[in-house]
PDB file of N, CA and C in Angstrom:
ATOM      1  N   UNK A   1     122.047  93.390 118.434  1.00  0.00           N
ATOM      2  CA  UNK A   1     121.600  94.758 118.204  1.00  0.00           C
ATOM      3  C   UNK A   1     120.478  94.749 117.184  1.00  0.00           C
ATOM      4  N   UNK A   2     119.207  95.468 117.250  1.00  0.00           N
ATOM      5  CA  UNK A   2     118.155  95.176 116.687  1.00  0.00           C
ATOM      6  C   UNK A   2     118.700  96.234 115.642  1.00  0.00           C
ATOM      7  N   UNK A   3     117.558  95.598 113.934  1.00  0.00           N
ATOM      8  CA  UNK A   3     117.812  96.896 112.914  1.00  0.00           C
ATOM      9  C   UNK A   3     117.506  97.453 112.729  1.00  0.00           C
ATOM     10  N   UNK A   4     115.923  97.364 113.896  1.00  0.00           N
ATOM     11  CA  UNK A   4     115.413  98.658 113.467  1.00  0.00           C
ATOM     12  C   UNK A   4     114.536  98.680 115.182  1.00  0.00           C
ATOM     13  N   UNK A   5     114.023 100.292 114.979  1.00  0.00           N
ATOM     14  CA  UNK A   5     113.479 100.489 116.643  1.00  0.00           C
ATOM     15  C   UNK A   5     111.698 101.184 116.160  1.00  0.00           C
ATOM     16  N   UNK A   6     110.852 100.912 116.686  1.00  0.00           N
ATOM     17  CA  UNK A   6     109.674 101.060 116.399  1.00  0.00           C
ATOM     18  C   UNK A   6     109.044 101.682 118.043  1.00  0.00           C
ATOM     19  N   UNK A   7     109.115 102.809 117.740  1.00  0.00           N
ATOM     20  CA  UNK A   7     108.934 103.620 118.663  1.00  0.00           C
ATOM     21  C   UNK A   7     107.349 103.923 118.956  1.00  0.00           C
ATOM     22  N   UNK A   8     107.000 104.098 120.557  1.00  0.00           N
ATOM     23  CA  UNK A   8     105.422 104.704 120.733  1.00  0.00           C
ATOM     24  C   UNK A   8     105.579 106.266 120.132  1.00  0.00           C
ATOM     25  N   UNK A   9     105.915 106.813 119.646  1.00  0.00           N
ATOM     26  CA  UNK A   9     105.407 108.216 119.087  1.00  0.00           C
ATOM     27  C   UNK A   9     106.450 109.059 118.391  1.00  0.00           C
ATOM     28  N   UNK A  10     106.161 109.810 117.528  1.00  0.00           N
ATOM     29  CA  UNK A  10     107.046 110.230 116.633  1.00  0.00           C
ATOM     30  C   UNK A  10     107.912 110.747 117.246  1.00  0.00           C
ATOM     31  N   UNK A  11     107.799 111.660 118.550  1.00  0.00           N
ATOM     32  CA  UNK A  11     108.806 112.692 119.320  1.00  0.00           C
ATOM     33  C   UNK A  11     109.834 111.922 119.755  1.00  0.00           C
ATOM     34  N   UNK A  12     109.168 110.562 120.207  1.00  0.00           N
ATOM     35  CA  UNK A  12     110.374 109.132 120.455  1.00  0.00           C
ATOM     36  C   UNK A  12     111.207 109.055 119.892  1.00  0.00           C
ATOM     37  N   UNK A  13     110.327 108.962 118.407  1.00  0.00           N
ATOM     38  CA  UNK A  13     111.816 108.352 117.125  1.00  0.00           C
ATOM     39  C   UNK A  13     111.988 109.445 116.634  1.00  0.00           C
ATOM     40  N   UNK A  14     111.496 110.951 116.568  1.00  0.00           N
ATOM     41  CA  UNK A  14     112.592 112.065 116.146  1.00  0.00           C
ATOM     42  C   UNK A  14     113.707 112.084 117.283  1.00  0.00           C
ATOM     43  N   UNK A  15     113.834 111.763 118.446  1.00  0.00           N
ATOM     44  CA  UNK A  15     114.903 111.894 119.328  1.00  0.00           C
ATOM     45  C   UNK A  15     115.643 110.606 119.157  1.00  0.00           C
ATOM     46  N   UNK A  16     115.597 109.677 118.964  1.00  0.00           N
ATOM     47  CA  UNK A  16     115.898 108.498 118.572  1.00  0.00           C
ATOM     48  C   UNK A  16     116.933 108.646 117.698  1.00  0.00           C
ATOM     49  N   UNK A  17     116.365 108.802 116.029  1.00  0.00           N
ATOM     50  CA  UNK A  17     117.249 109.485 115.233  1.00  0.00           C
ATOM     51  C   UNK A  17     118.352 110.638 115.294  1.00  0.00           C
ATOM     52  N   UNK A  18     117.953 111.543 116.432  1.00  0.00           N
ATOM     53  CA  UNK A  18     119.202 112.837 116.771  1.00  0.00           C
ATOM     54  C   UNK A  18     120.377 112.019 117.683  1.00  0.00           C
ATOM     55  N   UNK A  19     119.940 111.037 118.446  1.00  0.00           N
ATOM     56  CA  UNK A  19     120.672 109.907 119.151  1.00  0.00           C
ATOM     57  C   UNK A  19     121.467 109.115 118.564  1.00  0.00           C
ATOM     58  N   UNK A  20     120.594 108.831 117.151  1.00  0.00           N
ATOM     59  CA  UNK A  20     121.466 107.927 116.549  1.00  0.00           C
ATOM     60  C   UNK A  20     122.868 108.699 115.889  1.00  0.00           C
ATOM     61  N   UNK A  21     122.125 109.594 115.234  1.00  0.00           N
ATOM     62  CA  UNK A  21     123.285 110.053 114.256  1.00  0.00           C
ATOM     63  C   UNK A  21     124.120 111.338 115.010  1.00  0.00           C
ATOM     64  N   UNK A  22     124.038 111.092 116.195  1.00  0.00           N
ATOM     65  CA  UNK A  22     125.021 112.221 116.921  1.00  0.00           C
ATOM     66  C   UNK A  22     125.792 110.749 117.206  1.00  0.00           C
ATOM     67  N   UNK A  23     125.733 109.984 117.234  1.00  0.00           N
ATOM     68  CA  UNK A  23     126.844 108.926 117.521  1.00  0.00           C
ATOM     69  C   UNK A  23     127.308 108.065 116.132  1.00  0.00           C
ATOM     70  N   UNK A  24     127.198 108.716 114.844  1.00  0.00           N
ATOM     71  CA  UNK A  24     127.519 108.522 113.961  1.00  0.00           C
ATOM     72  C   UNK A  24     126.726 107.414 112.776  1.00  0.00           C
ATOM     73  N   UNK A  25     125.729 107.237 113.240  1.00  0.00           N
ATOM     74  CA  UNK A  25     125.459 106.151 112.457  1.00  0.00           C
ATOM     75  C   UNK A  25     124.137 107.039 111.588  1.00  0.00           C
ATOM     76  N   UNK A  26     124.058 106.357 110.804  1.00  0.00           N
ATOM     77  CA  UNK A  26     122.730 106.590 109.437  1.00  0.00           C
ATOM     78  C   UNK A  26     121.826 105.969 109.557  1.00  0.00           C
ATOM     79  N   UNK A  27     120.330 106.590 109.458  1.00  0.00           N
ATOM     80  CA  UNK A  27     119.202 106.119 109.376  1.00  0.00           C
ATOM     81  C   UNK A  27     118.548 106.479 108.398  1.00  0.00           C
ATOM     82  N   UNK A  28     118.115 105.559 107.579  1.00  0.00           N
ATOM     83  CA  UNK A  28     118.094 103.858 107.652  1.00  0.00           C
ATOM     84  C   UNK A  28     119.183 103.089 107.197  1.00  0.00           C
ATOM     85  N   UNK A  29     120.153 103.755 106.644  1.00  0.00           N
ATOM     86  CA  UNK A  29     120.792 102.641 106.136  1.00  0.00           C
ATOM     87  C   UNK A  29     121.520 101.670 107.453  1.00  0.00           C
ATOM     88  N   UNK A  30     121.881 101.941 108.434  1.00  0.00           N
ATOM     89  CA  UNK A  30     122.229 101.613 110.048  1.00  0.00           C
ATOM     90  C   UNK A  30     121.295 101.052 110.309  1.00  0.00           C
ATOM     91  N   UNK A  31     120.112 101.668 110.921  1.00  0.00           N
ATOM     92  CA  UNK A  31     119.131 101.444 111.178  1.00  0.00           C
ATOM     93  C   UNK A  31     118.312 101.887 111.232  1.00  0.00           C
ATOM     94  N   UNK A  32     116.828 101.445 111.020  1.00  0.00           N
ATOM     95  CA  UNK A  32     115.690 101.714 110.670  1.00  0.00           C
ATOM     96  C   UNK A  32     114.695 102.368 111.996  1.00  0.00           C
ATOM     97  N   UNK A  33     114.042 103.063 111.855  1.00  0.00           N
ATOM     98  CA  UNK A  33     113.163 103.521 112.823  1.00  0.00           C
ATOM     99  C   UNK A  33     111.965 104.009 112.177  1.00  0.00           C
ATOM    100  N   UNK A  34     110.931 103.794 113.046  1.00  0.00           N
ATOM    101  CA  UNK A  34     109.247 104.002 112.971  1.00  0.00           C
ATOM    102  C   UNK A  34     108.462 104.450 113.836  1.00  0.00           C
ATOM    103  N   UNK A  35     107.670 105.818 113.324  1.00  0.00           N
ATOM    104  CA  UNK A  35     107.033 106.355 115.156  1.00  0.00           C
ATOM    105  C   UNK A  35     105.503 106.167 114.978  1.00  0.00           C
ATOM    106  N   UNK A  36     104.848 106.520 115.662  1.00  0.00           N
ATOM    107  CA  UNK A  36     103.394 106.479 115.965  1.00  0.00           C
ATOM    108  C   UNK A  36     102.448 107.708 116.015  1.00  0.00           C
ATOM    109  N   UNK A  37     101.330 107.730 114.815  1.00  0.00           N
ATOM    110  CA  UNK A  37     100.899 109.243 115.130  1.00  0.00           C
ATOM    111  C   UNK A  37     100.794 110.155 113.802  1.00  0.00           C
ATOM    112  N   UNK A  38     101.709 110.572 113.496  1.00  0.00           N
ATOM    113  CA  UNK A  38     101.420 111.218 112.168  1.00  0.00           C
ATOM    114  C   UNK A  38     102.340 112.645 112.985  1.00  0.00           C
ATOM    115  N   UNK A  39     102.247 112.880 113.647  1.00  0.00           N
ATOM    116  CA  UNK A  39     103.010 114.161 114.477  1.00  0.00           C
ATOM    117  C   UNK A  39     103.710 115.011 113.627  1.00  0.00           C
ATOM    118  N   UNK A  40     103.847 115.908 114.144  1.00  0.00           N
ATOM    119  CA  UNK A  40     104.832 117.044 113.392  1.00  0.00           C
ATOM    120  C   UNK A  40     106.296 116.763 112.987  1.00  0.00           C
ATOM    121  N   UNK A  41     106.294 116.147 114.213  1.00  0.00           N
ATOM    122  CA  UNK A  41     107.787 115.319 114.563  1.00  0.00           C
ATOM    123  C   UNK A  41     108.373 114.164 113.410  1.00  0.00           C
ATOM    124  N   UNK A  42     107.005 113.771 112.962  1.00  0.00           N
ATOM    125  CA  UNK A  42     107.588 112.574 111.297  1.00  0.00           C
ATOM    126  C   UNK A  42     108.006 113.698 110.262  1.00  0.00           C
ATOM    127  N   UNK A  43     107.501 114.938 109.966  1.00  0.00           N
ATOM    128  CA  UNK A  43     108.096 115.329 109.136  1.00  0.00           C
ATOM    129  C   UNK A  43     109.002 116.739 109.110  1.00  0.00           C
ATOM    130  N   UNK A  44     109.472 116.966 110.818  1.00  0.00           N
ATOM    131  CA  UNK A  44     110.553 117.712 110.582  1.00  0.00           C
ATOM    132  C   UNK A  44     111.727 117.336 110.670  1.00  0.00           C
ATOM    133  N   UNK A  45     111.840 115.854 111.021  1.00  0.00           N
ATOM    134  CA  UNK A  45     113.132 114.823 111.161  1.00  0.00           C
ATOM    135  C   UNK A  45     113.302 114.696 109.660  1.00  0.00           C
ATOM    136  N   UNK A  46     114.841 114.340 110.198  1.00  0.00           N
ATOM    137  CA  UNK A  46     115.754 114.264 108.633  1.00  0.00           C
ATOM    138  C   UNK A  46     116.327 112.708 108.758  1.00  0.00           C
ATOM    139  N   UNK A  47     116.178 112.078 108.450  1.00  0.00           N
ATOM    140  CA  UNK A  47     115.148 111.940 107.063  1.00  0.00           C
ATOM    141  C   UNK A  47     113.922 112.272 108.055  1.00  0.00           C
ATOM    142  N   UNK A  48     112.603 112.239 107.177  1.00  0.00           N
ATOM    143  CA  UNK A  48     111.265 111.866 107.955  1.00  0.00           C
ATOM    144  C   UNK A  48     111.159 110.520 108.023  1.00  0.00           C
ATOM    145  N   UNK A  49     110.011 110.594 109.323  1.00  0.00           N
ATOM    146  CA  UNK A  49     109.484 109.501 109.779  1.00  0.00           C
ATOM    147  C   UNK A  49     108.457 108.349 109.469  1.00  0.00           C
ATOM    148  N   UNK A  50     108.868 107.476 109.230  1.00  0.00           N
ATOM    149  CA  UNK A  50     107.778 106.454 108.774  1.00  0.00           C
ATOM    150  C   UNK A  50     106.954 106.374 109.933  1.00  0.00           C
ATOM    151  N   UNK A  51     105.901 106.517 109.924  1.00  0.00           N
ATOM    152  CA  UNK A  51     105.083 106.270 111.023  1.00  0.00           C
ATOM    153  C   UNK A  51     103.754 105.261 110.456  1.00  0.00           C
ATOM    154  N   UNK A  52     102.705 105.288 111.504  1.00  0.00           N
ATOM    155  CA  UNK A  52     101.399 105.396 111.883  1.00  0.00           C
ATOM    156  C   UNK A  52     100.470 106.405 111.899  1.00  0.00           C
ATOM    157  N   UNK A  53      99.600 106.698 111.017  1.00  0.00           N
ATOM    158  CA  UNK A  53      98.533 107.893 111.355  1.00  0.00           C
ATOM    159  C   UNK A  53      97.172 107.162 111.734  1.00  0.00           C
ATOM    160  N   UNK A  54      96.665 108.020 113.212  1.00  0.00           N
ATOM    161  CA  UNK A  54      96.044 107.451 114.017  1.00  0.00           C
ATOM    162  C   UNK A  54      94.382 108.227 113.565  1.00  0.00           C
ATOM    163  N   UNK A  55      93.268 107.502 113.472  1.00  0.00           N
ATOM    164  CA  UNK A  55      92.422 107.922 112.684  1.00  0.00           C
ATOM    165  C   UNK A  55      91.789 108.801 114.002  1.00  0.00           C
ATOM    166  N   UNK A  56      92.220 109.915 114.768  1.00  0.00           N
ATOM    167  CA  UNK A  56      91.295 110.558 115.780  1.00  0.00           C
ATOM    168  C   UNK A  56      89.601 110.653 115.562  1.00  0.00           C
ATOM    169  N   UNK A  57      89.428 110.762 114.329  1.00  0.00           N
ATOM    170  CA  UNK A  57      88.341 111.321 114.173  1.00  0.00           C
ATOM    171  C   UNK A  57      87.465 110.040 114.685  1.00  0.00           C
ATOM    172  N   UNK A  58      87.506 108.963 114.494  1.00  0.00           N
ATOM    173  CA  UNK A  58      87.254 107.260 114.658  1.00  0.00           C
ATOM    174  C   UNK A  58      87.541 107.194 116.582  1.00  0.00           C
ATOM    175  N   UNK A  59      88.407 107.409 116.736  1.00  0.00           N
ATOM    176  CA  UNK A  59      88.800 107.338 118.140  1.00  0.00           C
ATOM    177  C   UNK A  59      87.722 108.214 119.214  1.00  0.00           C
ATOM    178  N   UNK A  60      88.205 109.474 118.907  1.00  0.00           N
ATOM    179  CA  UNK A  60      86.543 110.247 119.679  1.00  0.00           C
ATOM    180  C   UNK A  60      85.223 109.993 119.232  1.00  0.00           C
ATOM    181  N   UNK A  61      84.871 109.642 118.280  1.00  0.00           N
ATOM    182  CA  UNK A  61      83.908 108.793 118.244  1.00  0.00           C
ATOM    183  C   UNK A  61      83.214 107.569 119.179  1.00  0.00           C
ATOM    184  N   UNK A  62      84.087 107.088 118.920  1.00  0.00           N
ATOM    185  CA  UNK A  62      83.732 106.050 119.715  1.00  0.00           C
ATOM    186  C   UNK A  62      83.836 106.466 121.307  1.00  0.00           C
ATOM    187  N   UNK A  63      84.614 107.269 121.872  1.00  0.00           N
ATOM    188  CA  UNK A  63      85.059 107.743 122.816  1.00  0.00           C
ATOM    189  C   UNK A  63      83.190 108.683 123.505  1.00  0.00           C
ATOM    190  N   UNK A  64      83.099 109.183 122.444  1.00  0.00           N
ATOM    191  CA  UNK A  64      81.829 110.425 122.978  1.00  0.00           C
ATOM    192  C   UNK A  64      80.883 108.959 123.236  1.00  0.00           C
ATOM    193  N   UNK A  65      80.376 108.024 121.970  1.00  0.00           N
ATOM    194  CA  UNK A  65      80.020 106.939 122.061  1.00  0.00           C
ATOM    195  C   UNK A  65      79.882 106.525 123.829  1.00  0.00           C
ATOM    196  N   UNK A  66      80.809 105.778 123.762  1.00  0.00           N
ATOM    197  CA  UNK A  66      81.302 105.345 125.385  1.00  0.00           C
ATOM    198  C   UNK A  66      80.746 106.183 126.357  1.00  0.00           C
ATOM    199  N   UNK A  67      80.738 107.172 126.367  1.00  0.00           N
ATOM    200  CA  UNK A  67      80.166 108.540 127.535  1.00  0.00           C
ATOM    201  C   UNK A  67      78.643 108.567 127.188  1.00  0.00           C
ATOM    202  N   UNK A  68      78.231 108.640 126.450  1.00  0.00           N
ATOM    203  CA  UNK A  68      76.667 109.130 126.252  1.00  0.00           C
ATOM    204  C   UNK A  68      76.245 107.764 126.631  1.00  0.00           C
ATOM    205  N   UNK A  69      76.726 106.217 126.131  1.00  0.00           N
ATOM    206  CA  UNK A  69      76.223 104.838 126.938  1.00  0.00           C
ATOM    207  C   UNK A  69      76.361 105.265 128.369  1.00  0.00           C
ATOM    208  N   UNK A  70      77.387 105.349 128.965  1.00  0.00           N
ATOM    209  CA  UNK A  70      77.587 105.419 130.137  1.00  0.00           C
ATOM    210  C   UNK A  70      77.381 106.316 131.235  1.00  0.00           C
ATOM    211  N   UNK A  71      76.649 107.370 130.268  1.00  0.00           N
ATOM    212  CA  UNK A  71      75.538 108.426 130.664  1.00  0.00           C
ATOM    213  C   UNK A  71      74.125 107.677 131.091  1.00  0.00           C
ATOM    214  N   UNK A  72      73.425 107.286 129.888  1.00  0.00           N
ATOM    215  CA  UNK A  72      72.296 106.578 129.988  1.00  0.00           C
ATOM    216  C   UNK A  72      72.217 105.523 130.812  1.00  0.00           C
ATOM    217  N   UNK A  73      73.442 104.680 131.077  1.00  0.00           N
ATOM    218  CA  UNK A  73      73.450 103.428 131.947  1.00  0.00           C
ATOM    219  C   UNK A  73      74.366 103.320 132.633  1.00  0.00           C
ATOM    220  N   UNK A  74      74.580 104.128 133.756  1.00  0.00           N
ATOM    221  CA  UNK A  74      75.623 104.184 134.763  1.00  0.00           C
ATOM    222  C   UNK A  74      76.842 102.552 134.892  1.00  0.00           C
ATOM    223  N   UNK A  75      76.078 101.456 134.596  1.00  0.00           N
ATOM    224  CA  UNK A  75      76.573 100.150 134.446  1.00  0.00           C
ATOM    225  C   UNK A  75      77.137  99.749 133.595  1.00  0.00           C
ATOM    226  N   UNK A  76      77.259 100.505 132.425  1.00  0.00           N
ATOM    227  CA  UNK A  76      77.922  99.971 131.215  1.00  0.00           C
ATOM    228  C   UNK A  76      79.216 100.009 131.351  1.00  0.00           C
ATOM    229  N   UNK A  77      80.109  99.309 130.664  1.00  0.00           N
ATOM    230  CA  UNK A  77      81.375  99.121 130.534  1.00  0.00           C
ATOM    231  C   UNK A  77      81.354  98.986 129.572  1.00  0.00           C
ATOM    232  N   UNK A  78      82.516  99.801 128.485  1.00  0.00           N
ATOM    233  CA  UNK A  78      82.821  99.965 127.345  1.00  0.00           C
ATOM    234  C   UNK A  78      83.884  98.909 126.545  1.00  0.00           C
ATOM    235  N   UNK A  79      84.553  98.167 127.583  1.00  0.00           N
ATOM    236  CA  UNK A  79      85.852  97.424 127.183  1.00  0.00           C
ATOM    237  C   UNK A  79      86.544  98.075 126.133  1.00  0.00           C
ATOM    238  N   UNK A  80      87.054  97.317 125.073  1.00  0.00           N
ATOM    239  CA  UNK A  80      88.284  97.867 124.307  1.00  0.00           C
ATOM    240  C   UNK A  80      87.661  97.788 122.612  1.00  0.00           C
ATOM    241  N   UNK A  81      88.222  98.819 122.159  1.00  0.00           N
ATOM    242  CA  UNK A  81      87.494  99.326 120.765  1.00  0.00           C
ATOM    243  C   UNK A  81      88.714  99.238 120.146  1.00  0.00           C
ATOM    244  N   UNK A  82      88.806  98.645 118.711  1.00  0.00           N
ATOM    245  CA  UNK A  82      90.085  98.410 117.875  1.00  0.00           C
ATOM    246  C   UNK A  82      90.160  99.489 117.092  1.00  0.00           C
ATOM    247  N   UNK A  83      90.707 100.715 116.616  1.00  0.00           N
ATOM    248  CA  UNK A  83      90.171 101.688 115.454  1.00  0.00           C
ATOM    249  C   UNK A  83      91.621 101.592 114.761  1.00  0.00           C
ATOM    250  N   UNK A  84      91.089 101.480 113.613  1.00  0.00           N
ATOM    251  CA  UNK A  84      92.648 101.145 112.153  1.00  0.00           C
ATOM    252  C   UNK A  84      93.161 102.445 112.173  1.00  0.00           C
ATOM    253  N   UNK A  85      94.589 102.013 111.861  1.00  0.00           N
ATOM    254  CA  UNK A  85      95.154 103.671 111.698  1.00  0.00           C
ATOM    255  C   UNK A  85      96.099 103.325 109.758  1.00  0.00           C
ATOM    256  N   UNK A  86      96.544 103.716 109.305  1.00  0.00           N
ATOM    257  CA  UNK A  86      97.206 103.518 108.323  1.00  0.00           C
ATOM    258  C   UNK A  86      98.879 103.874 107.864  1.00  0.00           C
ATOM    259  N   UNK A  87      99.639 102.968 108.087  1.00  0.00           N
ATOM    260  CA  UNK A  87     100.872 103.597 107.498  1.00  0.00           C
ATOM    261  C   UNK A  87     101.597 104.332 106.304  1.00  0.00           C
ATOM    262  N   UNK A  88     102.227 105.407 107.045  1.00  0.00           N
ATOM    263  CA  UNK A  88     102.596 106.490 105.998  1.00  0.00           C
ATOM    264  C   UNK A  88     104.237 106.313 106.143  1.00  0.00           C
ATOM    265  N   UNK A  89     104.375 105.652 105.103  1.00  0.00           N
ATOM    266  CA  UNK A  89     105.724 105.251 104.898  1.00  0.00           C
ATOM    267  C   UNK A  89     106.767 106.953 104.466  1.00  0.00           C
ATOM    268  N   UNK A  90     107.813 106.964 104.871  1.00  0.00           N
ATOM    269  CA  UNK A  90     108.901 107.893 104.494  1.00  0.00           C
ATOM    270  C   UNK A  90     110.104 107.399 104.485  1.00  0.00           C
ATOM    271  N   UNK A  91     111.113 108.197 104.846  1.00  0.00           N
ATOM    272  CA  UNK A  91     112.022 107.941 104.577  1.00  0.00           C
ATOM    273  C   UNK A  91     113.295 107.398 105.507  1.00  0.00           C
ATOM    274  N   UNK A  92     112.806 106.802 107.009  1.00  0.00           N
ATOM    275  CA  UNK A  92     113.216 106.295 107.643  1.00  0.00           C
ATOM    276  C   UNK A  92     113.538 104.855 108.017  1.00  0.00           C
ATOM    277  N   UNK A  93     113.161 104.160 107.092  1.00  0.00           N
ATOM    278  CA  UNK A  93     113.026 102.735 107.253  1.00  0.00           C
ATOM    279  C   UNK A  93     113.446 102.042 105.570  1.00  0.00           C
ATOM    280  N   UNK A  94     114.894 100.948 106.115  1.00  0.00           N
ATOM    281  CA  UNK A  94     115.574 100.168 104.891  1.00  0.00           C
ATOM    282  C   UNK A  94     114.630  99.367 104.813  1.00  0.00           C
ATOM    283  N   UNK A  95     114.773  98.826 103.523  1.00  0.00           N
ATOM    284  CA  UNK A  95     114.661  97.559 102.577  1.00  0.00           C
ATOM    285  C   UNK A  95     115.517  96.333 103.455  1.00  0.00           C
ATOM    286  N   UNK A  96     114.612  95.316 104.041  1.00  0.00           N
ATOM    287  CA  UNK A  96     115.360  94.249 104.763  1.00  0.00           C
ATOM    288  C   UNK A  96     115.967  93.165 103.807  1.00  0.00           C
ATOM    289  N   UNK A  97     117.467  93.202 103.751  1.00  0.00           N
ATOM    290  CA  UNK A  97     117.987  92.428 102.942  1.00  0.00           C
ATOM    291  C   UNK A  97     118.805  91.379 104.206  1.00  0.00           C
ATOM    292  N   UNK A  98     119.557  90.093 103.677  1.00  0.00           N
ATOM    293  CA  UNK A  98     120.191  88.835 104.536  1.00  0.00           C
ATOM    294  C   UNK A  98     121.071  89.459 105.885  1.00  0.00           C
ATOM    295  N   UNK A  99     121.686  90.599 104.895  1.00  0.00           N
ATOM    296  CA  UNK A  99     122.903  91.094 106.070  1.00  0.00           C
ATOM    297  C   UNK A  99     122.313  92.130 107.057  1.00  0.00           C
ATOM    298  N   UNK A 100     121.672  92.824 106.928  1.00  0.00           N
ATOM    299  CA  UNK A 100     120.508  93.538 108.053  1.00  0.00           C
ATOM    300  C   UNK A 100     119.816  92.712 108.576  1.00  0.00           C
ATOM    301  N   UNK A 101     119.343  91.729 108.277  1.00  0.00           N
ATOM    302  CA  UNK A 101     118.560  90.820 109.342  1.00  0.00           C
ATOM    303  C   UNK A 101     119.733  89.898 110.016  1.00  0.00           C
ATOM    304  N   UNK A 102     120.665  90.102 109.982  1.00  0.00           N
ATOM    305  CA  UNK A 102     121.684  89.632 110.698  1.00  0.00           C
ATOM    306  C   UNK A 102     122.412  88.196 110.878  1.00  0.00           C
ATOM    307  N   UNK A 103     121.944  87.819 109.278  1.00  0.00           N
ATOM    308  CA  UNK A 103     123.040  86.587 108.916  1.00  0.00           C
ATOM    309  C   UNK A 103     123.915  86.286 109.359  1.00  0.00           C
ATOM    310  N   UNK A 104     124.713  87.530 108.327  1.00  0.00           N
ATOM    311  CA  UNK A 104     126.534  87.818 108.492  1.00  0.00           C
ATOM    312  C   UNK A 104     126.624  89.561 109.401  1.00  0.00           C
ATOM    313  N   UNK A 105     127.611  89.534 109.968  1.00  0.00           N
ATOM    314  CA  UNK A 105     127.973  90.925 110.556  1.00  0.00           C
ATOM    315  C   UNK A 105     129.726  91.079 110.512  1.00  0.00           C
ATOM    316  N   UNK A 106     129.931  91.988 110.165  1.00  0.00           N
ATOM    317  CA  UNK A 106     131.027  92.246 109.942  1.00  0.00           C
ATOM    318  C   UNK A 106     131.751  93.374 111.485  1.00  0.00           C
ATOM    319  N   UNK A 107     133.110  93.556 111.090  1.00  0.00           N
ATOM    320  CA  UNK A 107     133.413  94.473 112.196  1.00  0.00           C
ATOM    321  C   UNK A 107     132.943  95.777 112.252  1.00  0.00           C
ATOM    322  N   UNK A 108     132.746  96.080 111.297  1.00  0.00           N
ATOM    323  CA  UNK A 108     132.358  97.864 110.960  1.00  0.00           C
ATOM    324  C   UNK A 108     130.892  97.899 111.893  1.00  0.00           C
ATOM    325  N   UNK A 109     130.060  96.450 111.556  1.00  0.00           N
ATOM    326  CA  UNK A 109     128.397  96.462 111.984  1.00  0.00           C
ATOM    327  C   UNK A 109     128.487  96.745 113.454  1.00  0.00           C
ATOM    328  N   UNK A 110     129.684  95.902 114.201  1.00  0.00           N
ATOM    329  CA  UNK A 110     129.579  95.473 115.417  1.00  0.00           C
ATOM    330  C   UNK A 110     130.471  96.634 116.327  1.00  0.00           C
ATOM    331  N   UNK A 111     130.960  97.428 115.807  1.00  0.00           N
ATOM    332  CA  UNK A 111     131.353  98.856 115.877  1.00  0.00           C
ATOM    333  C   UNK A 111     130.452  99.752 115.981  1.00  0.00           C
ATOM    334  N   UNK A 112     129.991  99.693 115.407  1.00  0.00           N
ATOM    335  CA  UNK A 112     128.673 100.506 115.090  1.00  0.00           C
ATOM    336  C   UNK A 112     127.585 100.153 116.099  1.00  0.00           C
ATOM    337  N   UNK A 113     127.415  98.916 116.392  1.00  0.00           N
ATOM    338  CA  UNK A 113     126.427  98.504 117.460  1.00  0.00           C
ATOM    339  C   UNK A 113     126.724  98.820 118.603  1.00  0.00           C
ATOM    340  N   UNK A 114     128.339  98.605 119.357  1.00  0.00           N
ATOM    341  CA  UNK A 114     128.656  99.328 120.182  1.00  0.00           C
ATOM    342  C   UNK A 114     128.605 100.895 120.393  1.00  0.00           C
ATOM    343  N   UNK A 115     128.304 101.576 119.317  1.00  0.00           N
ATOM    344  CA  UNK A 115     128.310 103.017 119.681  1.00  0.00           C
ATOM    345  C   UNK A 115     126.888 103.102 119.680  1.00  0.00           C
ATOM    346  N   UNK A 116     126.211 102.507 119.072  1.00  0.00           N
ATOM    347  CA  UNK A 116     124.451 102.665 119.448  1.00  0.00           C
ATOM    348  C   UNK A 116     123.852 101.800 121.179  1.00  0.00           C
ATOM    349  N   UNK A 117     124.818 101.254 121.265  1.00  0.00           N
ATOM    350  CA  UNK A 117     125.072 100.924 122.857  1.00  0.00           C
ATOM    351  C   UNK A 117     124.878 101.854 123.901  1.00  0.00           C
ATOM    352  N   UNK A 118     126.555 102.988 123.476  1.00  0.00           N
ATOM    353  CA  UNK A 118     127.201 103.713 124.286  1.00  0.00           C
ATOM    354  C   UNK A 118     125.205 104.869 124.533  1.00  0.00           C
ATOM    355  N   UNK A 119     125.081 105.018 123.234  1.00  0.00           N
ATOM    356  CA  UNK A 119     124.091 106.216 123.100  1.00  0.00           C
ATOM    357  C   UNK A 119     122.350 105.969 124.048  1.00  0.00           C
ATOM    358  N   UNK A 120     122.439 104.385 123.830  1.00  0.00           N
ATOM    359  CA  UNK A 120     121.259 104.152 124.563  1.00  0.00           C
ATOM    360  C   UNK A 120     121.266 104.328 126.347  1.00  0.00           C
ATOM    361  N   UNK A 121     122.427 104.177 126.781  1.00  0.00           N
ATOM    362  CA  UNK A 121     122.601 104.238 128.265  1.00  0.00           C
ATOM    363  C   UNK A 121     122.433 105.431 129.135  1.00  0.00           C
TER     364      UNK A 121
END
């Protein structure tokens, strides 16, 4: 059972988290989760969401970029543009210590993993 889930988008891991802890478990201290985006969704979840904020302004840029080349030169191909985004840490994600990375597990853990089982299906 993984300790933590790193989700494509915050709406992911705000539902993620209502998943988790309707089947009893705590996040982060259970497990950790991380969404993508900056969304509304990182900070009306309880806890909030550690995410990714995605620099749009950088993204359409380059995006209008791409169109006005490919205006001027019907032939161009743009391939793939890397644009940084920056993490905005909150309050969804533990401190990785021996027994969360899954050294030792006890019965309570493996209890617990089974009900984050039951919830994923």
């Amino acid at each position: 059972m993984p300790t933590a889930f790193v989700c494509n988008c915050d709406e992911t891991a705000y539902k993620m988290i209502e998943r988790l802890k309707a089947a009893g478990l705590c996040v982060p201290a259970d497990v950790s989760v991380v969404g993508f985006d900056n969304h509304i969704y990182s900070k009306i979840s309880n806890p909030q969401i550690t995410t990714i904020k995605v620099d749009s302004e950088a993204m359409m840029a380059v995006c209008a970029g791409s169109i006005i080349k490919k205006i001027e030169n019907p032939g161009y191909r743009a391939g793939r543009s890397v644009i940084m985004g920056d993490m905005v840490i909150r309050d969804s994600v533990a401190k990785i210590d021996d027994s969360r990375a899954g050294v030792k597990r006890n019965k309570e853990k493996t209890e617990r993993e089974n009900s984050i089982r039951e919830v994923l299906r």
